[in-house]
Protein backbone atom coordinates (compact mmCIF):
# COMPACT_ATOMS: atom_id res chain seq x y z
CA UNK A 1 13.12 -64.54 63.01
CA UNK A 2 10.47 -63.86 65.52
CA UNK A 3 7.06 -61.76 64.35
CA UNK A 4 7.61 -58.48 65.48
CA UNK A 5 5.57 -56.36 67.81
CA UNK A 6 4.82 -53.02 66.62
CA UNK A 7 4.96 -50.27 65.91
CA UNK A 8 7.94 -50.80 63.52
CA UNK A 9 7.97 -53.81 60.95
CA UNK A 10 10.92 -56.49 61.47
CA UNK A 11 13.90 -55.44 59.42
CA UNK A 12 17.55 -56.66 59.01
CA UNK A 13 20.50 -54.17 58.24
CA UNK A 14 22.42 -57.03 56.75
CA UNK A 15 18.89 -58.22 54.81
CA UNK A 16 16.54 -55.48 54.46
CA UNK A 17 14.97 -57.82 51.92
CA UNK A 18 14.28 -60.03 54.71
CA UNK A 19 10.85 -61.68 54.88
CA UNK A 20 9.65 -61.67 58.64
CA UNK A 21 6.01 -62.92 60.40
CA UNK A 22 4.15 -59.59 61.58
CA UNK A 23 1.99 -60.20 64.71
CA UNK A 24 -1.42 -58.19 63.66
CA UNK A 25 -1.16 -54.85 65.45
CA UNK A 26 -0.44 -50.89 64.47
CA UNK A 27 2.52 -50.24 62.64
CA UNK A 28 4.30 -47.02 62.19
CA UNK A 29 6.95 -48.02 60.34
CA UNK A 30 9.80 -45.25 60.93
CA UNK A 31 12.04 -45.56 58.01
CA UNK A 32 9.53 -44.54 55.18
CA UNK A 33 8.88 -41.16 54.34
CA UNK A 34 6.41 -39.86 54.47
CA UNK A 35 5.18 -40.39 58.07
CA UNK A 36 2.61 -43.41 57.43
CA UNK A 37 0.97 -45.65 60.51
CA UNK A 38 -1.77 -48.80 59.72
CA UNK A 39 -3.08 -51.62 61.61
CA UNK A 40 -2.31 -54.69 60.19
CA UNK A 41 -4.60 -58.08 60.77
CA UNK A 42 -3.00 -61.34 61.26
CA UNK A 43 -0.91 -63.62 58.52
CA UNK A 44 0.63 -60.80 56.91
CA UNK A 45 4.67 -60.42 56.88
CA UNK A 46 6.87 -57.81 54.92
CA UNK A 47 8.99 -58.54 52.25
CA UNK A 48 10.79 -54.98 51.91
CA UNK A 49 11.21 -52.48 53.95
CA UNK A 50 13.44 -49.12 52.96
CA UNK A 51 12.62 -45.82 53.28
CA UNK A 52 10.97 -45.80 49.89
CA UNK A 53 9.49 -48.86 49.59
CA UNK A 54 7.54 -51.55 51.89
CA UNK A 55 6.32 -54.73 50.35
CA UNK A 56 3.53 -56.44 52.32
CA UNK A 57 2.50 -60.15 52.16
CA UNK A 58 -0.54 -61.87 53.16
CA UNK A 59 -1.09 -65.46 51.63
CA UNK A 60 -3.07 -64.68 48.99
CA UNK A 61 -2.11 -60.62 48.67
CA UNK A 62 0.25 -58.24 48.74
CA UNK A 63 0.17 -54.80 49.32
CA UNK A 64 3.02 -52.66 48.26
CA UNK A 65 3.69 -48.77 49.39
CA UNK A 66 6.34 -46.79 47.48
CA UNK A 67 7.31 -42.87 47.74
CA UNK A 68 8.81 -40.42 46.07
CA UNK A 69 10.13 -39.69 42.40
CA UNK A 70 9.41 -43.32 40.18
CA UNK A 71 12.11 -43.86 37.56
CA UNK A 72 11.46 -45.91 34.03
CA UNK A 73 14.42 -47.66 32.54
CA UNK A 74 15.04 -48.28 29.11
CA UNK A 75 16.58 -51.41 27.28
CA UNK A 76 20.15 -49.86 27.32
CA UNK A 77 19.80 -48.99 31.20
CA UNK A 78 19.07 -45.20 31.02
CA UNK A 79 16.82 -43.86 33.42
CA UNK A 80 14.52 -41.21 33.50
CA UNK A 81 11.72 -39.83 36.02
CA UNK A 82 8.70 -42.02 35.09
CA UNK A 83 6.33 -39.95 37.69
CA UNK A 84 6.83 -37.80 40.59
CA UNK A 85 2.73 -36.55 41.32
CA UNK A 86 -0.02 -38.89 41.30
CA UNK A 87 -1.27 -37.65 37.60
CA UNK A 88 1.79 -38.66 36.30
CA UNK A 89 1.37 -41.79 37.56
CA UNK A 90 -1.50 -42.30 35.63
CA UNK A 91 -0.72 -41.21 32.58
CA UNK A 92 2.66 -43.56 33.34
CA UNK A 93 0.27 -46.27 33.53
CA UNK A 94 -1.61 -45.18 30.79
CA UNK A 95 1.26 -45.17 27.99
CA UNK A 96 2.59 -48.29 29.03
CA UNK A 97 2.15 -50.28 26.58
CA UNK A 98 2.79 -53.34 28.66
CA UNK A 99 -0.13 -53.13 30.20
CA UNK A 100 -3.91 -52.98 29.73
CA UNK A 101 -5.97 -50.36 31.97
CA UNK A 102 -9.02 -49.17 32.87
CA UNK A 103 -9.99 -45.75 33.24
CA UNK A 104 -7.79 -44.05 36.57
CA UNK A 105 -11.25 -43.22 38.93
CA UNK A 106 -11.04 -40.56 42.19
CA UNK A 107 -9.29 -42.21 45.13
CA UNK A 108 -8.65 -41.48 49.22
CA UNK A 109 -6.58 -42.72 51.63
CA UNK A 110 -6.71 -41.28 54.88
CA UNK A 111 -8.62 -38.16 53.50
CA UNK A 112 -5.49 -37.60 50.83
CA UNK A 113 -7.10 -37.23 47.40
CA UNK A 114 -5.87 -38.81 44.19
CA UNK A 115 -6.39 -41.50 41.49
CA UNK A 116 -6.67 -45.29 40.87
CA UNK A 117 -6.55 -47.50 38.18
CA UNK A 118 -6.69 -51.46 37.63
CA UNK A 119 -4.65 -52.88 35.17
CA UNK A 120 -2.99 -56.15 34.02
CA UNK A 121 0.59 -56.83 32.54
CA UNK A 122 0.38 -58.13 29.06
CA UNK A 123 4.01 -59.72 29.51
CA UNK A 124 6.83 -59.87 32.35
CA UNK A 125 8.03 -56.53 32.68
CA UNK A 126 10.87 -56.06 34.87
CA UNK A 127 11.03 -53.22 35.83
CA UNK A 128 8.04 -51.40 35.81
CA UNK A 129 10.01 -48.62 37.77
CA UNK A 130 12.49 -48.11 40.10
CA UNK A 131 12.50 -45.80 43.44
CA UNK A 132 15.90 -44.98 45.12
CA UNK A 133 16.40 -48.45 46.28
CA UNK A 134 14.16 -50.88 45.05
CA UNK A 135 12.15 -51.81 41.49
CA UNK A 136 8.81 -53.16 41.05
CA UNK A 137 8.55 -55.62 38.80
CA UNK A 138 5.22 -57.08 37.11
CA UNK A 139 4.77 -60.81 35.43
CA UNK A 140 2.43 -61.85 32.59
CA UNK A 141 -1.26 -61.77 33.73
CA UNK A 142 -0.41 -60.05 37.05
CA UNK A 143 -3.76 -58.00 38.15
CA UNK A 144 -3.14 -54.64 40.30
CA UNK A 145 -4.55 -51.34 41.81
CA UNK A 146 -2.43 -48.56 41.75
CA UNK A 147 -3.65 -45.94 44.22
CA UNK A 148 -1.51 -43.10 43.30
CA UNK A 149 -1.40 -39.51 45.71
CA UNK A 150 -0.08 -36.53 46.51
CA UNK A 151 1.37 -36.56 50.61
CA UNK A 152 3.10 -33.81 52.10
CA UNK A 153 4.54 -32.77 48.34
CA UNK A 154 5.51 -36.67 48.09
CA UNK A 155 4.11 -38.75 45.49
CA UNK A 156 2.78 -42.10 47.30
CA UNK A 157 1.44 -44.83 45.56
CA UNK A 158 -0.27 -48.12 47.03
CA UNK A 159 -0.30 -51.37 44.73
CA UNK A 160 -2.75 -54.04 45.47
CA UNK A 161 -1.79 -57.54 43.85
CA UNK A 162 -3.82 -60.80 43.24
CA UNK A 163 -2.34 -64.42 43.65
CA UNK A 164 -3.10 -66.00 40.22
CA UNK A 165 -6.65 -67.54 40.66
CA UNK A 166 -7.93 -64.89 42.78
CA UNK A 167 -9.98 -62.06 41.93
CA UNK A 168 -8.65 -58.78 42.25
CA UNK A 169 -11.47 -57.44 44.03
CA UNK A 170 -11.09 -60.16 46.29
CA UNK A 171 -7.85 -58.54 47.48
CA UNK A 172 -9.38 -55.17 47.14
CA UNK A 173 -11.70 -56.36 49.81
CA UNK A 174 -8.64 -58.04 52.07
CA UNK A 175 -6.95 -54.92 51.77
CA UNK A 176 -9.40 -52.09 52.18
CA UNK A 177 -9.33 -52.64 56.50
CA UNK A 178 -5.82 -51.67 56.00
CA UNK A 179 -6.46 -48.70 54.11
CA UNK A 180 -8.86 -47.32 56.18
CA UNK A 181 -6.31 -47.21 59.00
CA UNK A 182 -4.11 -45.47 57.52
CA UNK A 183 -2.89 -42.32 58.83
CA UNK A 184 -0.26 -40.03 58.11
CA UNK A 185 1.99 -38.46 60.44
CA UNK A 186 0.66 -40.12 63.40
CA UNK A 187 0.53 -44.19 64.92
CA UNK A 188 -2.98 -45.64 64.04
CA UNK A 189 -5.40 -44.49 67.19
């Protein structure tokens, strides 16, 4: 498939899974709610795109976005609302026992206040939680950022990840332009 020109990302009805080449560019991707535009630079591609969930690649980083109520689910398949504000995300976090984390610090994104917290799974977990219509999964040793907020009554939560040998605040640093374009509600200006 061709890299696609903004402002939507590249998806497939039949494969929303799909990965596709981005060309670098603003992006308002209209399917997620809520209303989010960025700028993207070049060599990144998505991975997932629903309405709840967009899974971002460069070659060394990804960047996942996911909205809305989180689920947990337990060994026998029951699920139950893991977080639906950006506290409870933390404290989600937090109690897992799967993981090891730092203390959550004060976060922005596009002048939308909430938390973050760096942490690293202790063994696979699959899944760490589920939105409508996708789950995020972690493996041992993965390193991450959760940016967890409150948009427009939404829960939204941004999750930085490391390729293994790279330094988390190396992506941090990769990912950060792409943060600060954020805006919500609007295509990137």
């Amino acid at each position: 498939m061709p890299p696609a020109a903004g402002p939507d990302l590249c998806v497939t009805e039949a494969d929303p899974t799909g990965r596709c080449a981005l060309l670098p560019g603003d992006f308002r991707p209209s399917r997620f709610r809520p209303s989010i535009s960025f700028a993207l630079p070049a060599g990144w591609s998505n991975l997932r795109y629903f309405p709840d969930a967009i899974a971002l690649l460069s070659e060394r980083t990804a960047l996942s976005v996911v909205s809305g109520e989180l689920e947990s689910e337990s060994e026998g398949g029951d699920r139950a609302v893991a977080a639906s504000t950006a506290s409870e995300m933390m404290a989600f976090l937090q109690a897992d026992e799967r993981l090891r984390t730092l203390v959550p610090e004060p976060a922005s994104v596009a002048g939308q206040v909430g938390m973050s917290i760096d942490l690293v799974s202790v063994e696979d977990i699959e899944p760490l939680f589920l939105t409508d219509q996708d789950s995020f999964d972690l493996d041992l040793g993965d390193r991450a950022r959760f940016l967890a907020l409150d948009v427009e009554g939404m829960l939204v939560v941004f999750i930085i990840e490391s390729a293994p040998g790279l330094e988390l605040a190396d992506s941090i640093a990769q990912i950060e332009p792409i943060l600060d374009s954020v805006q919500w509600g609007s295509s990137p200006g």
